[in-house]
Protein backbone atom coordinates (compact mmCIF):
# COMPACT_ATOMS: atom_id res chain seq x y z
CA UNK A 1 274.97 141.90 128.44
CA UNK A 2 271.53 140.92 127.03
CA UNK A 3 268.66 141.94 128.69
CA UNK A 4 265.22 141.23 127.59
CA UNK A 5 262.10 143.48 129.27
CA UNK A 6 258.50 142.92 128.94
CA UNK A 7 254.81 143.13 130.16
CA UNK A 8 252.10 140.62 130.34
CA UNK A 9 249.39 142.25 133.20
CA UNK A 10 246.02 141.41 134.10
CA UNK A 11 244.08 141.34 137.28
CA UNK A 12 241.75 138.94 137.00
CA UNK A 13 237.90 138.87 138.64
CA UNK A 14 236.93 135.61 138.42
CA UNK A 15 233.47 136.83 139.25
CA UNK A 16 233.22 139.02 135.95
CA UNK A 17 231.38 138.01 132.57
CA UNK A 18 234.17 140.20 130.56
CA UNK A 19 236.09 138.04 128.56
CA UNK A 20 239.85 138.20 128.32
CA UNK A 21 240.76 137.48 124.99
CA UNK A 22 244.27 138.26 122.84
CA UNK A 23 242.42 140.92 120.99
CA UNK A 24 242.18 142.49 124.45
CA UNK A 25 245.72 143.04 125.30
CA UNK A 26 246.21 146.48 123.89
CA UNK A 27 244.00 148.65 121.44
CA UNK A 28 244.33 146.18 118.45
CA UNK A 29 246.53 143.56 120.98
CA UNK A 30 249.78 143.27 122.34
CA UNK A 31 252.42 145.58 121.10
CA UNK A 32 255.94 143.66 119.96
CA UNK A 33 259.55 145.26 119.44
CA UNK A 34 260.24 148.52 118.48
CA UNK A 35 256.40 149.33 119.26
CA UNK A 36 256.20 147.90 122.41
CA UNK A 37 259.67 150.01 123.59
CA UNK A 38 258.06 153.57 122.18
CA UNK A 39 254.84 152.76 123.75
CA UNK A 40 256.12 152.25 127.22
CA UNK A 41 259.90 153.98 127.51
CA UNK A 42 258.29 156.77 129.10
CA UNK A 43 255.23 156.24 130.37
CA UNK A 44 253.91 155.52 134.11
CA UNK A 45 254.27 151.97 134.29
CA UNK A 46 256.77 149.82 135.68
CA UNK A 47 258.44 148.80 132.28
CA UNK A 48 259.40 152.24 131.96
CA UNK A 49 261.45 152.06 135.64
CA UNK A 50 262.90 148.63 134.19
CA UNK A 51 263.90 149.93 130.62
CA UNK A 52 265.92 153.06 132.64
CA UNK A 53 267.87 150.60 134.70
CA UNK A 54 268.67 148.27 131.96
CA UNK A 55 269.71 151.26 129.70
CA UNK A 56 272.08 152.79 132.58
CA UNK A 57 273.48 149.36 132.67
CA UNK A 58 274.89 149.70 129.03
CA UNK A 59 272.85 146.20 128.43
CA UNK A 60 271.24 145.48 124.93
CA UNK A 61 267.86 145.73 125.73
CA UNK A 62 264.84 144.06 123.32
CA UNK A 63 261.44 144.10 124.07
CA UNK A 64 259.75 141.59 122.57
CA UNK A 65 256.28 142.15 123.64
CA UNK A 66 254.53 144.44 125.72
CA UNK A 67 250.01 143.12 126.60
CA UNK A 68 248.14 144.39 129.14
CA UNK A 69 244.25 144.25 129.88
CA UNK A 70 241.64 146.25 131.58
CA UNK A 71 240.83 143.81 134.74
CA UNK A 72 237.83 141.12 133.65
CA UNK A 73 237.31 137.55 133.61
CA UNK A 74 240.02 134.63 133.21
CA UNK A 75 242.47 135.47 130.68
CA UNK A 76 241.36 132.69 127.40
CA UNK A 77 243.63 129.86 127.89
CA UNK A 78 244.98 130.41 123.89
CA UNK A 79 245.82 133.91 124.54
CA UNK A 80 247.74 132.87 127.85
CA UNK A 81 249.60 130.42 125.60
CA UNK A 82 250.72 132.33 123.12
CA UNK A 83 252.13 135.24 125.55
CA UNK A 84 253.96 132.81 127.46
CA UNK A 85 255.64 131.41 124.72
CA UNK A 86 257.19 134.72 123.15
CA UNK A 87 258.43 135.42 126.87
CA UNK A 88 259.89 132.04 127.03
CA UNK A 89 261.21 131.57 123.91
CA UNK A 90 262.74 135.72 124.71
CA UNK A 91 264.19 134.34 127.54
CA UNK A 92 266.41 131.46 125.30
CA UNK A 93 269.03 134.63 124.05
CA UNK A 94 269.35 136.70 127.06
CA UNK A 95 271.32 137.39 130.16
CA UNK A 96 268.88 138.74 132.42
CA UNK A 97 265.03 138.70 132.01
CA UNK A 98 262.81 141.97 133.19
CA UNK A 99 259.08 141.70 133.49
CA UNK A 100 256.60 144.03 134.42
CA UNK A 101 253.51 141.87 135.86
CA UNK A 102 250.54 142.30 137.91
CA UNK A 103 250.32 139.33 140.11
CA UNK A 104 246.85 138.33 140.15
CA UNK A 105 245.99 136.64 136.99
CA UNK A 106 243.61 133.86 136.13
CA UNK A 107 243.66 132.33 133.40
CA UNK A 108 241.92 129.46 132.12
CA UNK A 109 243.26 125.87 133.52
CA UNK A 110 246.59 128.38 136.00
CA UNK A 111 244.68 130.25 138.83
CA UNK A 112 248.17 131.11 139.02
CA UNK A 113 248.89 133.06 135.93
CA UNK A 114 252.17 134.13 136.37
CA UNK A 115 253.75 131.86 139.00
CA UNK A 116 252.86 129.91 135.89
CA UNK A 117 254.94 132.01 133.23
CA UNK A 118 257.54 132.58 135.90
CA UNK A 119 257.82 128.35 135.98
CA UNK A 120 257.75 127.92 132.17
CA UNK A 121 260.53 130.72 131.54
CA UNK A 122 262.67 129.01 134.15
CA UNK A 123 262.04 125.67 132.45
CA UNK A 124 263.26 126.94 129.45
CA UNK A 125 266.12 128.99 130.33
CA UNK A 126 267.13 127.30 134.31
CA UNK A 127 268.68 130.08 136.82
CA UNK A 128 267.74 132.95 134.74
CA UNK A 129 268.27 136.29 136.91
CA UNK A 130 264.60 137.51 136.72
CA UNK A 131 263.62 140.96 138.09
CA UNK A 132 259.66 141.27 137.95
CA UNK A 133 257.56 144.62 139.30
CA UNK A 134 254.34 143.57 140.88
CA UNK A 135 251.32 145.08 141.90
CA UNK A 136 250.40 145.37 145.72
CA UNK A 137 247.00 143.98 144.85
CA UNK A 138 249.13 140.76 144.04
CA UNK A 139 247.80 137.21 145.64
CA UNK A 140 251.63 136.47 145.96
CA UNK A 141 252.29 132.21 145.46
CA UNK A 142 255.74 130.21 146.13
CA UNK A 143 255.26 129.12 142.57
CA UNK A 144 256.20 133.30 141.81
CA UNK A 145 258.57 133.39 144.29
CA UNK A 146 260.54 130.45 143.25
CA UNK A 147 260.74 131.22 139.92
CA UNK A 148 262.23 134.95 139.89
CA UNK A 149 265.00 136.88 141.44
CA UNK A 150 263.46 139.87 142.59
CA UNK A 151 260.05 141.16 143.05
CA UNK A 152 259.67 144.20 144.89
CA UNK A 153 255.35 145.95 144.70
CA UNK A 154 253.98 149.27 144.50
CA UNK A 155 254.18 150.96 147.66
CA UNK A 156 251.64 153.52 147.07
CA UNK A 157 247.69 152.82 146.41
CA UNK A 158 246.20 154.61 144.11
CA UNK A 159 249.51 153.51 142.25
CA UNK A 160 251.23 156.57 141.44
CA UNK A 161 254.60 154.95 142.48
CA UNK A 162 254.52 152.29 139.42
CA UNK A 163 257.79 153.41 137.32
CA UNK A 164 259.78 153.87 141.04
CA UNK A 165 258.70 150.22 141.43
CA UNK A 166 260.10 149.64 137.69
CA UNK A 167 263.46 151.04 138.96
CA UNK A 168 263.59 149.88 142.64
CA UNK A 169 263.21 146.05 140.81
CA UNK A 170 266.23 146.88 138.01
CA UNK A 171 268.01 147.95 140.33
CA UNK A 172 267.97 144.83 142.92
CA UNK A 173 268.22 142.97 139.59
CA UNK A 174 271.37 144.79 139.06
CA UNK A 175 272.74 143.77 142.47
CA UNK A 176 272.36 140.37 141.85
CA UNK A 177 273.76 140.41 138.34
CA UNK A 178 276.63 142.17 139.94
CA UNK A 179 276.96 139.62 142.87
CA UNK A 180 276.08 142.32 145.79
CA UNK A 181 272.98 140.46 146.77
CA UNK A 182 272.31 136.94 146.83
CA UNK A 183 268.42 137.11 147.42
CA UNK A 184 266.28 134.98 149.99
CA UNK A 185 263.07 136.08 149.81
CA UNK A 186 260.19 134.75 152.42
CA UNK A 187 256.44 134.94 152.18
CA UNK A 188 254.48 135.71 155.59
CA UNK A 189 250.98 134.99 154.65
CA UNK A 190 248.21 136.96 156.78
CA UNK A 191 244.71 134.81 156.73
CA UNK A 192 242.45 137.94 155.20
CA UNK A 193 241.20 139.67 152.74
CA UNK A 194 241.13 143.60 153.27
CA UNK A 195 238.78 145.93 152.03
CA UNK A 196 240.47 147.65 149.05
CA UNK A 197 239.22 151.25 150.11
CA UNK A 198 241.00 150.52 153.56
CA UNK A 199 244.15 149.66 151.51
CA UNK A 200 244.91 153.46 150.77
CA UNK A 201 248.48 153.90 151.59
CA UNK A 202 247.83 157.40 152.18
CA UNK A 203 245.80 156.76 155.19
CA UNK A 204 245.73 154.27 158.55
CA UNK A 205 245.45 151.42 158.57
CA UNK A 206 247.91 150.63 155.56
CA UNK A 207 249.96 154.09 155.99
CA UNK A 208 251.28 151.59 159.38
CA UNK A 209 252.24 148.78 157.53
CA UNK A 210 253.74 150.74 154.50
CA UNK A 211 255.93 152.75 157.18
CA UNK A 212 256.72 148.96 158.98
CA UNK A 213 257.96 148.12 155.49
CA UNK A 214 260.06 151.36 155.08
CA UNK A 215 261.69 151.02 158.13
CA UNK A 216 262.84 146.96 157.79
CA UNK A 217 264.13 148.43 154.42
CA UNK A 218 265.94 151.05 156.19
CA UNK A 219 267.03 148.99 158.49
CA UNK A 220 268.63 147.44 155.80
CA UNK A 221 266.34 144.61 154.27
CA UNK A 222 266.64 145.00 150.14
CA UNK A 223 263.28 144.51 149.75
CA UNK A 224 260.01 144.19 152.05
CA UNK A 225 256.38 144.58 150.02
CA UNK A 226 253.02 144.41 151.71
CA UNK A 227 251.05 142.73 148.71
CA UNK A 228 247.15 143.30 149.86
CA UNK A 229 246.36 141.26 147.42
CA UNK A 230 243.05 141.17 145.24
CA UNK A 231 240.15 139.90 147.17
CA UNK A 232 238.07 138.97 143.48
CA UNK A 233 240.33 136.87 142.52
CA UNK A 234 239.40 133.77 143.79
CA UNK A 235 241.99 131.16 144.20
CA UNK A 236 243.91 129.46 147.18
CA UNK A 237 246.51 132.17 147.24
CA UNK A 238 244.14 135.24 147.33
CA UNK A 239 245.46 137.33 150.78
CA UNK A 240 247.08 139.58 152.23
CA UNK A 241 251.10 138.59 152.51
CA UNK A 242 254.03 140.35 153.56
CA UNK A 243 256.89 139.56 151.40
CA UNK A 244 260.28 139.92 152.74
CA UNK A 245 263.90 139.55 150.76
CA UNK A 246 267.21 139.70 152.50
CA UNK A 247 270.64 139.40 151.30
CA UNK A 248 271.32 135.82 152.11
CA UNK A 249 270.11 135.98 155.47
CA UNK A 250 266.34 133.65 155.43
CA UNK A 251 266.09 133.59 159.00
CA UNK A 252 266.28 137.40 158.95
CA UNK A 253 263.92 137.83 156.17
CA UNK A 254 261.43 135.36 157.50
CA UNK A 255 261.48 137.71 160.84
CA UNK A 256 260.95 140.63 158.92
CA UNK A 257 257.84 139.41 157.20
CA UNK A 258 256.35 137.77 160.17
CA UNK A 259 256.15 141.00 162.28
CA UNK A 260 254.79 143.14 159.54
CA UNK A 261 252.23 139.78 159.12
CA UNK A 262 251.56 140.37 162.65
CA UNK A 263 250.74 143.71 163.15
CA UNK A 264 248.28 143.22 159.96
CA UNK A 265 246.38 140.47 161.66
CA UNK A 266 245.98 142.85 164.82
CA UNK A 267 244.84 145.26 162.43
CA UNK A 268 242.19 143.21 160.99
CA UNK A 269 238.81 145.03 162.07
CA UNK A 270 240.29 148.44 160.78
CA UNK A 271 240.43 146.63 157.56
CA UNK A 272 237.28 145.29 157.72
CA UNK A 273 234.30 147.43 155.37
CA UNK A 274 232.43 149.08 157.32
CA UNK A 275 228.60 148.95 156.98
CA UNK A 276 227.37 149.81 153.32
CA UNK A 277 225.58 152.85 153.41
CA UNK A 278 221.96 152.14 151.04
CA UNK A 279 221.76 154.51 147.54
CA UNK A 280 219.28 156.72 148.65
CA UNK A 281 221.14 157.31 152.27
CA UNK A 282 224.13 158.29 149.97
CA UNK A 283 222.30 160.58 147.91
CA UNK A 284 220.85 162.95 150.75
CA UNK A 285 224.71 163.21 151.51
CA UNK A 286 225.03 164.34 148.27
CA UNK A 287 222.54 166.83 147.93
CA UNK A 288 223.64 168.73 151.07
CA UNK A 289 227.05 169.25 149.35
CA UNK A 290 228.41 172.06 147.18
CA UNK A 291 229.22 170.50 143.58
CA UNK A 292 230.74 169.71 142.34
CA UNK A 293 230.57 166.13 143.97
CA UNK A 294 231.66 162.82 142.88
CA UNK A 295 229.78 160.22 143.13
CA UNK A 296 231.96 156.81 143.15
CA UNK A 297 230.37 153.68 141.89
CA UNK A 298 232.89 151.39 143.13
CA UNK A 299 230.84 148.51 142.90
CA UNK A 300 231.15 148.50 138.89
CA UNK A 301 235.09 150.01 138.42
CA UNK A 302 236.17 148.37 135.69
CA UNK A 303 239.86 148.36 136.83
CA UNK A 304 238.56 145.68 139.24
CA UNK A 305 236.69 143.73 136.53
CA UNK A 306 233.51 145.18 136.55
CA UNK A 307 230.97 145.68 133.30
CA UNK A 308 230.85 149.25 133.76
CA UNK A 309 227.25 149.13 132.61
CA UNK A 310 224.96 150.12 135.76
CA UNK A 311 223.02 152.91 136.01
CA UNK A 312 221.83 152.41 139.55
CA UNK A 313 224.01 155.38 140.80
CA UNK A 314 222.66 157.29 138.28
CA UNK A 315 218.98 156.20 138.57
CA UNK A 316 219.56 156.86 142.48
CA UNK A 317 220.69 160.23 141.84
CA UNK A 318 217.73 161.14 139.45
CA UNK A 319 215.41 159.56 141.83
CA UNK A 320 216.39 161.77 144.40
CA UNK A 321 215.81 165.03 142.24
CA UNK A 322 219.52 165.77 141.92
CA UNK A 323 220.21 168.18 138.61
CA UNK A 324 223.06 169.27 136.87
CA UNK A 325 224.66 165.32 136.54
CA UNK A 326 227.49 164.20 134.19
CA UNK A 327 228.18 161.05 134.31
CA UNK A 328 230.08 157.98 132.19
CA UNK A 329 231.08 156.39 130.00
CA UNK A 330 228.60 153.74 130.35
CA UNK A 331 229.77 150.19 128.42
CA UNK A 332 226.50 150.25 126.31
CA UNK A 333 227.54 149.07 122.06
CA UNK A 334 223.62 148.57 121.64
CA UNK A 335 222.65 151.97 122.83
CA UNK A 336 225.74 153.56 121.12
CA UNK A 337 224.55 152.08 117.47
CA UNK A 338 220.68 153.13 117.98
CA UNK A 339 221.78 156.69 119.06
CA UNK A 340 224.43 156.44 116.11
CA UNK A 341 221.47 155.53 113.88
CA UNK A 342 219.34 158.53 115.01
CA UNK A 343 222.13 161.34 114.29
CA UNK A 344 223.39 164.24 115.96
CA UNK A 345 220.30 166.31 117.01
CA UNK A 346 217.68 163.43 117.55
CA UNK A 347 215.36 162.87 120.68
CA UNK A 348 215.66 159.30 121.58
CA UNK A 349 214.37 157.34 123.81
CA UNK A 350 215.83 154.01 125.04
CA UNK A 351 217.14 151.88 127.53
CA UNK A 352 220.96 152.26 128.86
CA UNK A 353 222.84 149.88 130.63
CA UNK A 354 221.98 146.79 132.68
CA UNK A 355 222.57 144.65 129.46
CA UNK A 356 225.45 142.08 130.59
CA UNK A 357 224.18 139.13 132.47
CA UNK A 358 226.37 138.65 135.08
CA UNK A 359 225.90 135.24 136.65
CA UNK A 360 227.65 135.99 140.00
CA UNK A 361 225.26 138.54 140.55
CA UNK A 362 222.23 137.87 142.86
CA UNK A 363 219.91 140.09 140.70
CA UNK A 364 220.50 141.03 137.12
CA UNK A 365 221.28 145.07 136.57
CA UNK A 366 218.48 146.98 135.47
CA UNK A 367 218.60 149.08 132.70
CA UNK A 368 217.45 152.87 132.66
CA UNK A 369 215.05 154.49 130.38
CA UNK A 370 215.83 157.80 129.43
CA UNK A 371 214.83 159.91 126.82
CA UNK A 372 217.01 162.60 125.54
CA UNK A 373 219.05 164.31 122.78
CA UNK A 374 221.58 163.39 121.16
CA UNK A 375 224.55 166.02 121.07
CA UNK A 376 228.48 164.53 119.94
CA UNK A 377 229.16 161.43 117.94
CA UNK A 378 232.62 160.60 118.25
CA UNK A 379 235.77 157.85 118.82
CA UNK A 380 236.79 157.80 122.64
CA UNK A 381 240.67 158.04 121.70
CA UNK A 382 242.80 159.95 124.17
CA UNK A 383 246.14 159.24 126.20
CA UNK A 384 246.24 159.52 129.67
CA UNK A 385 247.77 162.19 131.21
CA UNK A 386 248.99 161.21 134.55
CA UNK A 387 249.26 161.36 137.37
CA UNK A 388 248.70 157.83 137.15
CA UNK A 389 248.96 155.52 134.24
CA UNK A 390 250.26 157.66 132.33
CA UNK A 391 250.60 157.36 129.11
CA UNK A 392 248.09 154.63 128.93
CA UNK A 393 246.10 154.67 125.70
CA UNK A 394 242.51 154.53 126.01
CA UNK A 395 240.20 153.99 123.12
CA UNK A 396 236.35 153.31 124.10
CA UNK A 397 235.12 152.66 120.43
CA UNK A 398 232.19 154.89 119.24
CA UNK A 399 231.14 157.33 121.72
CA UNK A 400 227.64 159.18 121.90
CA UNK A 401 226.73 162.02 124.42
CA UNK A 402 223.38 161.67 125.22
CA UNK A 403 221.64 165.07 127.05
CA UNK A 404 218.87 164.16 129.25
CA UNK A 405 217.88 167.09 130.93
CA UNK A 406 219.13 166.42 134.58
CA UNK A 407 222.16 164.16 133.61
CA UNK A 408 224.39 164.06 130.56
CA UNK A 409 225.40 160.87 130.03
CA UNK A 410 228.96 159.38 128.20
CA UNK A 411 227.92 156.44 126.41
CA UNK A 412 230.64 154.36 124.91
CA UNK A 413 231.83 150.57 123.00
CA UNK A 414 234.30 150.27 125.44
CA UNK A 415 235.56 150.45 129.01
CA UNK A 416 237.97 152.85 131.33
CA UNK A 417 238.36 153.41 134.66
CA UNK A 418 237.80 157.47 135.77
CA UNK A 419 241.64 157.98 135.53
CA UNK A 420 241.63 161.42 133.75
CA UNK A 421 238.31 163.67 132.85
CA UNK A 422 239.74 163.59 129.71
CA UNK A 423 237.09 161.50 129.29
CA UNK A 424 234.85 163.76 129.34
CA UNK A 425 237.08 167.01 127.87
CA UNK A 426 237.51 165.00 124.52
CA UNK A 427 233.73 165.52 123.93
CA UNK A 428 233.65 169.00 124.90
CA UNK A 429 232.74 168.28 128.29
CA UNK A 430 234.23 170.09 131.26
CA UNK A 431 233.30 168.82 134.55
CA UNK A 432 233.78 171.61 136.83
CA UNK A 433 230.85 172.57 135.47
CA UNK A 434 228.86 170.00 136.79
CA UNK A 435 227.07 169.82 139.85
CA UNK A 436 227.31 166.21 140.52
CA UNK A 437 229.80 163.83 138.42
CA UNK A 438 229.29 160.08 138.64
CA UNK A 439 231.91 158.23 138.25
CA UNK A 440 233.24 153.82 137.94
CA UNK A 441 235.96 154.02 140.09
CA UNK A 442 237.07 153.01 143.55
CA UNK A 443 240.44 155.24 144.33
CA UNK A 444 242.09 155.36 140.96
CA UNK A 445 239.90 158.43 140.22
CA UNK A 446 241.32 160.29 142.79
CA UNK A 447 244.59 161.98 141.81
CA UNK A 448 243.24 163.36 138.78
CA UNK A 449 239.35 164.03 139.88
CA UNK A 450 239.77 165.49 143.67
CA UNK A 451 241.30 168.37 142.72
CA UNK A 452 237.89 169.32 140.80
CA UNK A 453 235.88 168.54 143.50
CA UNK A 454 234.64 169.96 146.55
CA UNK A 455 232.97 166.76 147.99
CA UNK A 456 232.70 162.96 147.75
CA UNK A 457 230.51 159.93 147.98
CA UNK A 458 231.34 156.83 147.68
CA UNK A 459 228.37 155.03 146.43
CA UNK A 460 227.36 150.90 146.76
CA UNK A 461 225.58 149.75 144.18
CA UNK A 462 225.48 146.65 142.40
CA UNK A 463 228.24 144.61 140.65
CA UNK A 464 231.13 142.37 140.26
CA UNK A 465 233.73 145.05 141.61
CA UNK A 466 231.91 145.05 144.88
CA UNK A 467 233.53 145.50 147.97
CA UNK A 468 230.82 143.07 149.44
CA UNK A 469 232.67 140.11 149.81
CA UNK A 470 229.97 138.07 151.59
CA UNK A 471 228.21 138.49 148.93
CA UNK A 472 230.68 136.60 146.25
CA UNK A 473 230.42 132.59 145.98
CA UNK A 474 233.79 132.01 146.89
CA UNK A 475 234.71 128.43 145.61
CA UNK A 476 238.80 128.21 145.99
CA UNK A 477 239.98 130.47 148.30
CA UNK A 478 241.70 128.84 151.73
CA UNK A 479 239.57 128.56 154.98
CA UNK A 480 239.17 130.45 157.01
CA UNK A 481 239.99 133.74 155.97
CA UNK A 482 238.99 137.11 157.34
CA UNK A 483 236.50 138.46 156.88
CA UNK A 484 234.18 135.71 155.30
CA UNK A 485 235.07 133.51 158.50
CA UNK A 486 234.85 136.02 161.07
CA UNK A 487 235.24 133.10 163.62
CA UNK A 488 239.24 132.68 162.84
CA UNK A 489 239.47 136.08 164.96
């Protein structure tokens, strides 16, 4: 049996300046063959769970191509193009197809980015048996559903569950190949859009729906996914649905989805954000804690699209007399090449940040003047270490440390989301030391950083990874919808 296994993810903000282009889809693009396989085999993301099922199948497995993308704006309609057509053309010699997606891509002229990849492969190779791991943050369409097999989502958010997702989707794959399942899977759609914060499965309200799932499963439903979906993505399929396959059985599966949809909708104000606490009402918090703190600037994560180039957490924080700050990387090339220019050991003074317009934006960032010296010049290369994404490899360009007294400050080309303090370890930087430690991230951070820390903050400031939705223009999504029409209640 031939089996080919691959990965095209992005989560697209359609509300972020960051362009998506081909060059973007890895550290010098995509990955292909034998590169892709070593890259991924044992690493935490889904393709790894998919390669181990394959491989304990005794299938020849290829890999044609392995892209995936920090979240920003629409993926460039030629780089959509021209990873859709490997995967299709892939698909032409196989048995079986494997694909490791994310579920809410945009790309230019296909708010539905992989419903449609999932269309063209099945227009090229008809009834292909097509196992696909999705994220939870998926805005799930029938175009996706039609055109694969299986699709089972993370259960676990932050997403430490991805290559168990890999494995749980190979092996219902395997059961069809095998003919012990003949899937019917049934969409429940639930008219909202939850805060993300409020999706953490660790925690009510999603801990309820994630057991409702388990216990349908256990009950003896194949496969039952609450997809929360990805509320800055706009398009007319961004929501919350409950995803249900059964073996055969679509009245059963419909049932199953519809009472998990159910007890979402009656959970609806528990997802709802509460009220956003100002900057300086978040720094008082702060200062009343023993350090070290974080301080999360969710509002410019990049893993949700964001620039990752405001300093208003950090200009809050100095405002309010706080000392002994690390915080970083900041997306900043300009600042990086003047700083670069100066040489280890100059003062400089200069503006940081606030230097992407950002159209979707009320009020452009503002930039923060800060004079300071500067202490490492170095390439922000490193591999994550778990215990999520890992393996991941992370390269932020030209990176300058910048010591400014009250705050050091991680300056870099590029972007990451806080998913290791490697990024700050690879300059010398150890941030247990650190009274306060600001960093872009909404829950990602969390694994890896609360162990270091003794308290928290999460911290709204401005940008396109805002958990504000009435602030966002939406233009596409469907009406009404929870909580931008609070009247559907």
């Amino acid at each position: 049996m031939k089996i080919v296994a691959g990965m095209f993810k992005h989560e697209t903000n359609s509300f972020s300046p960051v362009p998506t282009r081909w060059k973007d889809f890895g550290p010098d693009g995509p990955l292909y063959g034998a590169d892709a396989y070593r890259a991924f085999r044992h690493s935490g993301y889904s393709l790894s769970g998919l390669l181990d099922i394959a491989e304990e199948m005794g299938a020849e497995v290829t890999v044609p191509i392995a892209a995936r993308c920090l979240p920003s704006g629409p993926v460039e309609r030629d780089a959509f193009e021209r990873l859709s057509d490997i995967l299709c053309e892939a698909a032409l010699g196989c048995d079986a197809m494997m694909l490791d997606l994310h579920g809410a891509m945009v790309a230019e002229g296909f708010p539905d980015g992989e419903g449609e990849l999932l269309r063209r492969i099945r227009a090229a190779r008809p009834g292909l048996p097509i196992g696909v791991s999705v994220d939870s943050h998926a805005n799930f369409s029938d175009q996706f559903m039609n055109n694969c097999s299986v699709m089972p989502g993370y259960r676990t958010y932050p997403h430490t569950d991805m290559p168990e997702t890999g494995r749980k989707a190979g092996r219902l794959l395997r059961d069809v190949l095998e003919g012990r399942l003949n899937p019917v899977t049934v969409a429940a759609r639930v008219p909202m859009m939850p805060d993300m914060v409020k999706c953490l499965t660790d925690r009510e309200p999603m801990s309820r729906l994630i057991a409702a799932a388990d216990a349908a499963e256990a009950a003896g439903m194949p496969c039952m996914t609450v997809f929360t979906g990805f509320p800055l993505a706009d398009t007319e399929d961004t929501c919350m649905t409950v995803v249900a396959t059964a073996n055969g059985d679509a009245e059963a599966a419909r049932a199953a989805a519809q009472a998990i949809a159910d007890l979402a909708w009656s959970l609806r104000e528990d997802f709802r954000s509460a009220p956003f606490e100002p900057l300086a009402e978040s720094m008082e918090r702060a200062a009343a804690m023993e350090g070290p703190v974080i301080l999360a600037d969710f509002s410019d994560n990049c893993h949700s699209g964001g620039t990752m180039d405001s300093m208003a957490v950090v200009a809050a924080a100095l405002e309010r007399g706080l000392d002994g700050i690390l915080a970083g990387p900041i997306c900043d090339p300009q600042a990086v090449a003047e700083m670069i220019a100066a040489g280890v050991g100059a003062t400089v003074t200069l503006d940081i940040g606030g230097k992407m317009p950002i159209p979707a934006l009320k009020e452009p960032l503002v930039p923060l003047r800060l004079t300071g010296t500067v202490r490492t010049i170095a390439l922000g290369r490193f591999t994550v270490e778990g215990p999520i994404f890992t393996g991941m490899p992370v390269d932020l360009g030209r990176c300058v440390v910048l010591d400014a007294g009250r705050v050091t400050l991680v300056v870099s080309e590029g972007r990451v989301e806080a998913l290791d303090p490697l990024q700050y370890r690879i300059f010398g930087l150890e941030p247990t030391r650190y009274r306060y430690i600001v960093l872009k991230s909404k829950t990602n951070h969390r694994p890896a950083f609360l162990p270091l820390a003794r308290g928290h903050v999460d911290c709204t400031g401005p940008g396109v990874a805002t958990l504000d939705l009435l602030s966002l223009d939406y233009r596409h999504v469907r009406r009404p919808i929870f909580p931008l029409d609070r009247s559907n209640a």
